[in-house]
Protein backbone atom coordinates (compact mmCIF):
# COMPACT_ATOMS: atom_id res chain seq x y z
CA UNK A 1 -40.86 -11.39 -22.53
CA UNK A 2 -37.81 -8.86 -21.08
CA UNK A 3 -40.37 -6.44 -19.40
CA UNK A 4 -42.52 -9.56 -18.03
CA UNK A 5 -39.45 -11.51 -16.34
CA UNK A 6 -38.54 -8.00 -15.24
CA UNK A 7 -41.89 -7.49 -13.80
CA UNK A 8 -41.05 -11.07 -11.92
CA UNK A 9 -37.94 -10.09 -10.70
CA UNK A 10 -39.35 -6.56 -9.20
CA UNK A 11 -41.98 -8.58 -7.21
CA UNK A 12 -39.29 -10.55 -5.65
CA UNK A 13 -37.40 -7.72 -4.60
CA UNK A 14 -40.38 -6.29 -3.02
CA UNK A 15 -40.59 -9.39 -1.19
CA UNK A 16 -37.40 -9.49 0.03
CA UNK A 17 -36.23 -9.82 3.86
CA UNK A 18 -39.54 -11.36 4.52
CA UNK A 19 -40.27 -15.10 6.58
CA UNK A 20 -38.81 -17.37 3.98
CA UNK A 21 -35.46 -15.59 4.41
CA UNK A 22 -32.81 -17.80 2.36
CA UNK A 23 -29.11 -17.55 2.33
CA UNK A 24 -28.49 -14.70 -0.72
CA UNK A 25 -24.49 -14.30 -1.27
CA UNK A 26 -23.98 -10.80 -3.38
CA UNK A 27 -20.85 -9.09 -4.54
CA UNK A 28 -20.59 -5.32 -4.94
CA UNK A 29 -17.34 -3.88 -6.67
CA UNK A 30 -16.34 -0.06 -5.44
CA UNK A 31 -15.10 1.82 -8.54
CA UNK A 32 -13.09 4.59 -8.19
CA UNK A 33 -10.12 6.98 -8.37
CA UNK A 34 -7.80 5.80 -5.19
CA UNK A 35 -4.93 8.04 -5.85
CA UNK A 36 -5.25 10.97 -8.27
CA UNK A 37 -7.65 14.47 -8.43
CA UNK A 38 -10.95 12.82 -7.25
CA UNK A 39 -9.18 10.08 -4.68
CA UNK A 40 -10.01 12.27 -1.77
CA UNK A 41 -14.19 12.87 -2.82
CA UNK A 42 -14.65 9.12 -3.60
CA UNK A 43 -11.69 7.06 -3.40
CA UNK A 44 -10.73 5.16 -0.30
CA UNK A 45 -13.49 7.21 1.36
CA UNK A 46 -15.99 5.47 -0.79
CA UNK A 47 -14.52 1.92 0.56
CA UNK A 48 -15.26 2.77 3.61
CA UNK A 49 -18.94 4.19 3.00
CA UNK A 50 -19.34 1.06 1.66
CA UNK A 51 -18.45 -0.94 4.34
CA UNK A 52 -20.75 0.85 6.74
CA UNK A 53 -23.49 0.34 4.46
CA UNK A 54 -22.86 -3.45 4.25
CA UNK A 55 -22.57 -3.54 8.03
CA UNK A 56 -25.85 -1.75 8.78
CA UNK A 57 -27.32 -3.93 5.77
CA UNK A 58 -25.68 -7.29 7.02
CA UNK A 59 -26.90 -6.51 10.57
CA UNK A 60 -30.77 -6.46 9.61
CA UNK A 61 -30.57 -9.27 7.07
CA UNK A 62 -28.56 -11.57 8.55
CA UNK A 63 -29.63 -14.02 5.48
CA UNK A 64 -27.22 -11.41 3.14
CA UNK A 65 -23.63 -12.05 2.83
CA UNK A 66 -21.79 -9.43 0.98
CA UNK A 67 -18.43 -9.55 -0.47
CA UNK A 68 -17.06 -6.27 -0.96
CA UNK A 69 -14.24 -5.42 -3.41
CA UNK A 70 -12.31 -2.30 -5.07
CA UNK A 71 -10.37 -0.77 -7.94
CA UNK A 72 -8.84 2.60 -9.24
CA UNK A 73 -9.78 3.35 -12.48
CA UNK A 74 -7.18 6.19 -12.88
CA UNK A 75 -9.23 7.88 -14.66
CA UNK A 76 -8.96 5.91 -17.73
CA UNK A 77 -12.29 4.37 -19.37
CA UNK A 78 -10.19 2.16 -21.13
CA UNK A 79 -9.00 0.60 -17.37
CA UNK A 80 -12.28 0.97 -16.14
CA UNK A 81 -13.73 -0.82 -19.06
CA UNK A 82 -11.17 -3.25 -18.32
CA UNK A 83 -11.48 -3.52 -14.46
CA UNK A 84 -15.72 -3.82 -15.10
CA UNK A 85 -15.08 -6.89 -17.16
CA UNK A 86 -13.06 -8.93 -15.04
CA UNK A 87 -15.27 -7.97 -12.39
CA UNK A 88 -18.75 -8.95 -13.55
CA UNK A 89 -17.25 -11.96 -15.95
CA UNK A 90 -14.73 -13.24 -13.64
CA UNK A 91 -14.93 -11.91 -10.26
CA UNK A 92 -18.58 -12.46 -9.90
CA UNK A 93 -19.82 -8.93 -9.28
CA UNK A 94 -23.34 -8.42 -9.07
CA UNK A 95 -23.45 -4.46 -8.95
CA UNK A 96 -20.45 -1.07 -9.55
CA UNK A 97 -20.98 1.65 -7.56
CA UNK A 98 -19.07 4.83 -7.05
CA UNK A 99 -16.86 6.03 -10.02
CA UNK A 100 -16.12 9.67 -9.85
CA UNK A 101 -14.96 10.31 -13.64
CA UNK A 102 -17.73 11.25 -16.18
CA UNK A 103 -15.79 9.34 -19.34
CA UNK A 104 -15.27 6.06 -16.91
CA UNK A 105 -18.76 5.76 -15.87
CA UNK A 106 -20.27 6.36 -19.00
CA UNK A 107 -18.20 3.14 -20.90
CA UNK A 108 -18.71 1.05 -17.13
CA UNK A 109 -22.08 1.67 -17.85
CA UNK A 110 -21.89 0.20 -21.33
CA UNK A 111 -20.36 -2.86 -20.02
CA UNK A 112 -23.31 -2.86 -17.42
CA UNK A 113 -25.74 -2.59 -20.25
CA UNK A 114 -24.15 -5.64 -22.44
CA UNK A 115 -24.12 -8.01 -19.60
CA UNK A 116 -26.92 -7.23 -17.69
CA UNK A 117 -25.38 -6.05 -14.56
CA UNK A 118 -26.13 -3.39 -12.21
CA UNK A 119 -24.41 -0.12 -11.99
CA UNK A 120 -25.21 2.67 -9.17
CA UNK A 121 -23.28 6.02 -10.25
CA UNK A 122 -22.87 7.67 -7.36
CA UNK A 123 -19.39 9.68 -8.04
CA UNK A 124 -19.88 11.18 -11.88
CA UNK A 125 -21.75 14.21 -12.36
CA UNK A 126 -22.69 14.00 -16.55
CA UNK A 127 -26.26 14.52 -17.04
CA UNK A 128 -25.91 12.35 -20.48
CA UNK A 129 -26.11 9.26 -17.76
CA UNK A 130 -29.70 9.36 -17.56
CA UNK A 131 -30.05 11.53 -20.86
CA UNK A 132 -28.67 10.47 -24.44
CA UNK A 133 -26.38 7.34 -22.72
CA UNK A 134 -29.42 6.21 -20.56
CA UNK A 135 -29.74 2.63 -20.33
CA UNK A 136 -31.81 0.19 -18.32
CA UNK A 137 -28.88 -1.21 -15.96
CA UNK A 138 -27.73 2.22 -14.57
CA UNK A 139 -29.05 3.97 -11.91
CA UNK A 140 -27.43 7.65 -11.47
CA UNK A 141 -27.69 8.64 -7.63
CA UNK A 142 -26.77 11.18 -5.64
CA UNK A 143 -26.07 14.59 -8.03
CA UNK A 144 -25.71 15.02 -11.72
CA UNK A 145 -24.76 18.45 -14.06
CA UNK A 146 -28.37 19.31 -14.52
CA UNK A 147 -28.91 19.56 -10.62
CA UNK A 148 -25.66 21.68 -9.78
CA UNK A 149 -26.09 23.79 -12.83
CA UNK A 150 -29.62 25.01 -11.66
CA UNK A 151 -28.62 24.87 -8.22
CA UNK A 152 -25.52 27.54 -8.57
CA UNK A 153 -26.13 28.90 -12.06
CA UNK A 154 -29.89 29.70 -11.57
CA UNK A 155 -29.05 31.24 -7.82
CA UNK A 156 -25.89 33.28 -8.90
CA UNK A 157 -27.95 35.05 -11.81
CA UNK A 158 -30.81 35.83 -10.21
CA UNK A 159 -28.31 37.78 -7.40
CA UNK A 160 -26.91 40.04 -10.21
CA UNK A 161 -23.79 37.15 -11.69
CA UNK A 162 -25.21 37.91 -15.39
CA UNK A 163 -22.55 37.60 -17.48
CA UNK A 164 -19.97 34.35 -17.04
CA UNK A 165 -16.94 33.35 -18.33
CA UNK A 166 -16.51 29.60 -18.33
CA UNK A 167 -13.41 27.21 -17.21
CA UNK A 168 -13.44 23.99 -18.06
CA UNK A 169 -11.92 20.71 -17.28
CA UNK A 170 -12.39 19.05 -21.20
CA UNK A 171 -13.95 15.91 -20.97
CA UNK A 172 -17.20 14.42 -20.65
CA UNK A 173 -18.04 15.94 -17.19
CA UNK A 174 -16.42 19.08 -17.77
CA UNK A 175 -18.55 19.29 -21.01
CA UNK A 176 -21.90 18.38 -19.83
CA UNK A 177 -21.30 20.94 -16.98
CA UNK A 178 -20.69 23.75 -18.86
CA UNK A 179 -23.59 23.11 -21.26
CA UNK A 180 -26.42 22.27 -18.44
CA UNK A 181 -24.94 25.56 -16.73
CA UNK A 182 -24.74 27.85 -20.16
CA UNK A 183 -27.86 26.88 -20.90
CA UNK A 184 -29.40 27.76 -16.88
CA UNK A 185 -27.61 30.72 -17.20
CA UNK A 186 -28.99 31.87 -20.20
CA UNK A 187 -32.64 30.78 -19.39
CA UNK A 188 -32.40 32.83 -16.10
CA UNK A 189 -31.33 36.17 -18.28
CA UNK A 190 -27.56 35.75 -18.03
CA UNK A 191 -24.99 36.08 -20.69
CA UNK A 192 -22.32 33.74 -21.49
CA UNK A 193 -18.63 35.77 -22.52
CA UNK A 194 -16.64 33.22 -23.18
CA UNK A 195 -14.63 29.53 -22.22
CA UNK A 196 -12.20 27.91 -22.05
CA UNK A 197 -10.86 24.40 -21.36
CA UNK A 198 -8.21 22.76 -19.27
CA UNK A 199 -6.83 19.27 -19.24
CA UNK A 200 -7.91 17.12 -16.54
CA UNK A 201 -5.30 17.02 -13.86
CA UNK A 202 -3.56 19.74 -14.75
CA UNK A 203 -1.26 21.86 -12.50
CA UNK A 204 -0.93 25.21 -14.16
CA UNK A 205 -3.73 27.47 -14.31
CA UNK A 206 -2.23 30.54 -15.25
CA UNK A 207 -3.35 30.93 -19.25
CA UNK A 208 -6.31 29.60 -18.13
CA UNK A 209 -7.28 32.13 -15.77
CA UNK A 210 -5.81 35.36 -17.44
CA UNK A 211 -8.10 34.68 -20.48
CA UNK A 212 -11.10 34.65 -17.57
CA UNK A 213 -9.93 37.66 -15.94
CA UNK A 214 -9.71 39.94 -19.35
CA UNK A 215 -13.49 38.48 -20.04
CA UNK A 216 -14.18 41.18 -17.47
CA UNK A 217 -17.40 38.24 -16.90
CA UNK A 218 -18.67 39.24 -13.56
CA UNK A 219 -18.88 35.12 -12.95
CA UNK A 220 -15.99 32.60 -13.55
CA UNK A 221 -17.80 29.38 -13.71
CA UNK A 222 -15.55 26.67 -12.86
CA UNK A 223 -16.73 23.66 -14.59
CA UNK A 224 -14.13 20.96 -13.23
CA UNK A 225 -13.88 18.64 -9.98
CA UNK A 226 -11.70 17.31 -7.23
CA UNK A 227 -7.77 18.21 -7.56
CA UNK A 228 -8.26 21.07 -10.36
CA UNK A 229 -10.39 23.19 -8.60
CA UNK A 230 -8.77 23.33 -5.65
CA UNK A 231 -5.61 24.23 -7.58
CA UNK A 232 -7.42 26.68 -10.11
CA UNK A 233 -8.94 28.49 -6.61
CA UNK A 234 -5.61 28.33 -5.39
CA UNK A 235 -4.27 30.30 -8.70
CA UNK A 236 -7.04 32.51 -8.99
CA UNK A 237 -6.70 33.67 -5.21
CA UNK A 238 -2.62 34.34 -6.59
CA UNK A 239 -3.75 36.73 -9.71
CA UNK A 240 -6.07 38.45 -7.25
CA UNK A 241 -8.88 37.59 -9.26
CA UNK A 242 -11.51 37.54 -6.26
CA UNK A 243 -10.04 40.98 -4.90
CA UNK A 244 -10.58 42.82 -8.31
CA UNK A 245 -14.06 42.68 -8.20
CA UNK A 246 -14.76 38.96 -10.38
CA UNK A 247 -16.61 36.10 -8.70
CA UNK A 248 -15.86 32.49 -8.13
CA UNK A 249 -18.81 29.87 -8.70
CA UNK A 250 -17.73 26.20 -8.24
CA UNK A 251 -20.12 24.57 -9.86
CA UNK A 252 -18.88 21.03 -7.86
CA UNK A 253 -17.24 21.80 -4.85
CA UNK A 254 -16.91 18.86 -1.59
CA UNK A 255 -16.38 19.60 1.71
CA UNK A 256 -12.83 18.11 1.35
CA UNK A 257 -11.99 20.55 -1.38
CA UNK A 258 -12.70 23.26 1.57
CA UNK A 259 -10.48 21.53 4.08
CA UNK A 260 -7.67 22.01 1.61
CA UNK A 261 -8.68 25.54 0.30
CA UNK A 262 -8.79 26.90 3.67
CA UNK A 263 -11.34 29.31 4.75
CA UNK A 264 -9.65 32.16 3.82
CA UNK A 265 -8.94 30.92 0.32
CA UNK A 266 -12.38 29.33 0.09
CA UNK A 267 -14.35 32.43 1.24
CA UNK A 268 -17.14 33.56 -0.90
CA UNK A 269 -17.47 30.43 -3.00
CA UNK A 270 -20.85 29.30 -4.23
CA UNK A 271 -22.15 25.85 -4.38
CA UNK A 272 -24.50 23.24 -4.06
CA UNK A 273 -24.86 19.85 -2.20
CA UNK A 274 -27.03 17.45 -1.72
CA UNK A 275 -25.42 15.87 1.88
CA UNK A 276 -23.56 18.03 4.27
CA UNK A 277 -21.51 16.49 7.08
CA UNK A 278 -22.69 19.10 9.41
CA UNK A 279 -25.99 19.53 8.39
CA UNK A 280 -27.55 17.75 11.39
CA UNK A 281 -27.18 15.34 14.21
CA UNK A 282 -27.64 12.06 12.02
CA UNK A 283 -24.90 13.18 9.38
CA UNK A 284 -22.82 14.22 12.34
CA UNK A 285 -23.43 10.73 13.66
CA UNK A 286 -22.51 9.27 10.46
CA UNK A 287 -19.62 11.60 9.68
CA UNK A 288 -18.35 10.33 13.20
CA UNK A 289 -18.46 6.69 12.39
CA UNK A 290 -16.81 7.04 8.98
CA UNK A 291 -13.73 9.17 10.37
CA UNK A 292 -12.98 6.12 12.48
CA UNK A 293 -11.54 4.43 9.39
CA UNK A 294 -10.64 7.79 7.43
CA UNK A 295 -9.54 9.92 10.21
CA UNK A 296 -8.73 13.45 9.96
CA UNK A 297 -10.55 13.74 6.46
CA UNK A 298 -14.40 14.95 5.54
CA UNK A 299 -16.80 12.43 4.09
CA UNK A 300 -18.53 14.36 0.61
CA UNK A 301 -21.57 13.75 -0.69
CA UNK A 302 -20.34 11.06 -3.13
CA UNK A 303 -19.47 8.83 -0.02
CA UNK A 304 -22.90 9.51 1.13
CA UNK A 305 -24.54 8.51 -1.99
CA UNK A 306 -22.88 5.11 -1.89
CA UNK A 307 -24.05 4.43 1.52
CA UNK A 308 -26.76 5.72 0.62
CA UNK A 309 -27.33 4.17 -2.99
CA UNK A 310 -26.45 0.39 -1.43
CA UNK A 311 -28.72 0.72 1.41
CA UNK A 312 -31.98 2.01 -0.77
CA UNK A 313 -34.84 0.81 0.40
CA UNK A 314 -38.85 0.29 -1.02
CA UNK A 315 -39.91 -0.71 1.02
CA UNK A 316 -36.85 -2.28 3.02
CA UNK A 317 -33.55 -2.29 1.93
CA UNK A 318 -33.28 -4.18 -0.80
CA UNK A 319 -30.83 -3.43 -3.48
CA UNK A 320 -28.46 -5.68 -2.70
CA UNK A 321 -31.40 -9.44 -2.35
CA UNK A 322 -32.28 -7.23 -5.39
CA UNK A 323 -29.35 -7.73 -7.62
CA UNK A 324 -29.05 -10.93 -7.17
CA UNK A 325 -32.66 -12.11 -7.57
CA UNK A 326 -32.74 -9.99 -11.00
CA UNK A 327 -29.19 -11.61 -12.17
CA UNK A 328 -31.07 -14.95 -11.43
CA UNK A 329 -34.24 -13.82 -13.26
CA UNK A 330 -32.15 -12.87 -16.21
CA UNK A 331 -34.25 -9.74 -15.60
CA UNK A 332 -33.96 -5.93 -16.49
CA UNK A 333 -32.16 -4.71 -13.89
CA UNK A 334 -34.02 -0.90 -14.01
CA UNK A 335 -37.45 -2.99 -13.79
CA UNK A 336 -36.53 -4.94 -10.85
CA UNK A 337 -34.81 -2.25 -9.07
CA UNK A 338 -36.33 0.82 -10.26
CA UNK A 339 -39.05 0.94 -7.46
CA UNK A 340 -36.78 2.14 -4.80
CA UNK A 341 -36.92 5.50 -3.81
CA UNK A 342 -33.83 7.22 -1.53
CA UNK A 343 -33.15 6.75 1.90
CA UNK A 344 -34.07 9.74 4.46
CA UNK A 345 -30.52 9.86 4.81
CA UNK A 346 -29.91 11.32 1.70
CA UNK A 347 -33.23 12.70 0.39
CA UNK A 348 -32.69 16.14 1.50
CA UNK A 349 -33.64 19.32 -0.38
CA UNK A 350 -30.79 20.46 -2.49
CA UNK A 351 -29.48 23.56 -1.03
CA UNK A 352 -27.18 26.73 -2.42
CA UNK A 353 -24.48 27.43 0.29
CA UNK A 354 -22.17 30.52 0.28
């Protein structure tokens, strides 16, 4: 009976933004960290994505209102747990989106699950979102651990980085990073030396990095996000790590991570993205438009993604009729929405940049 009212709801998402346009009211709930590590790749940056989206969305479906809203999770799953309650029980919220933090968006995705709500994960990397932890209310967009690990792992290997050492942020992204890339690394004919792991948010890299640097691993994998690897770059640059003859691989680095690096510091990094401000006139465009809210920062691929992830389209946009004509089906949220394929926007070949 689930799959068949699911099947329901997916043909009237199809349907959607046709001639018997009605008045559809939908309320979509931004997620993230607004003032730690990751604020500055999701964040306030992601609000404003959002916004875009809804504008472009609103302006071709004038039928649609959407509410937007937003919280910082601070990292916590217990608060985001918390915050995804009161949002889809008492708020109204039909669908999360963002939420850079690996541990938050796996237990907001649990909440999703129990009460039938949809959840876009455009801001945490753990493959385990759409692999152990899969469930049919989240939809994991934009980049995962599997991607980036045989994006940068496969690459570096196959240019001579055969033996790694990795660092770690420990928790559930830092985790399912270094495993996806161990085990790239290894299939490709590298060698793992050694790891270690860091708290999240920490400030001093120094133990850390020694233990790297005696590994003598021609590859230090850093398998962490946001604040601590530009700090553990920073450090490494300090203990001359780089100049005696040991590589950096940042297995998730943002353009915003480079604007605060600087060039110099941030030369020779490896990494791989799947949306690049610069990459072309449209992102330029876009990049443009967002800066008029967030100006003097650089939009990341995780603000993309929600723009991207809320204005998805098969074959019009339709995520956002869609959540609400699934919530009103009492439908399975993957069935109804899981026809919709990326924008052109976003659906670019994943490339390795050095």
């Amino acid at each position: 009976m689930r799959r068949f009212v699911g099947l329901v709801a997916l043909a009237a998402v199809l349907a959607c933004g046709g001639a018997n346009a009605q008045q559809v009211n939908v309320k979509i709930g931004v997620l993230s960290d607004m003032s730690s590590l990751y604020a500055d790749i999701g964040g306030p940056g992601s609000v404003a994505a959002a916004k875009m989206a809804i504008a472009d969305f609103t302006k071709d479906h004038p039928n649609v209102k959407v509410d937007l809203i937003s919280g910082d999770h601070q990292n916590k799953p217990d608060i985001g747990t918390q915050i995804a309650n009161q949002w889809y029980d008492v708020d109204k919220v039909d669908m999360i989106i963002d939420v850079p933090n690996s541990g938050v968006a796996l237990a907001t995705s649990q909440v999703a699950s129990s009460k039938n709500k949809v959840f876009i994960v455009s801001g945490a990397a753990a493959s385990d979102i759409t692999g152990p932890k899969c469930n049919a209310n989240t939809i994991h967009w934009t980049y995962d651990t599997w991607m980036l690990a045989n994006g940068t792992g496969t690459a570096i290997v196959k240019t001579g980085g055969d033996s790694w050492f990795f660092l770690t942020s420990d928790y559930a992204f830092g985790h399912a990073l270094e495993r996806d890339t161990m085990a790239a690394v290894e299939k490709a004919g590298g060698k793992v030396l050694g790891k270690v792991r860091h708290p999240i948010n920490t400030n001093d890299f120094s133990s850390f990095l020694l233990q790297a640097q005696s590994s003598k691993a021609k590859v230090i994998g850093l398998a962490n996000a946001g604040g601590d690897t530009i700090n553990s770059i920073k450090q490494a640059a300090e203990f001359g790590i780089v100049k005696g003859g040991q590589s950096l691989a940042g297995l998730l680095v943002f353009a915003s991570d480079v604007a605060a690096l600087g060039l110099p510091t941030a030369q020779g990094l490896i990494l791989t993205e799947t949306w690049y401000w610069d990459m072309n006139d449209a992102n330029r465009a876009w990049t443009k438009r967002w800066q008029q809210e967030r100006q003097g920062k650089w939009p990341t691929m995780i603000h993309a993604g929600v723009y991207a992830g809320i204005t998805a389209h098969s074959p019009r946009p339709c995520v956002i009729e869609g959540a609400q004509m699934a919530r009103d089906a009492k439908a399975d949220l993957l069935v109804a929405v899981g026809g919709l394929r990326p924008t052109s926007f976003i659906s670019r070949a994943v490339s390795v940049a050095r």
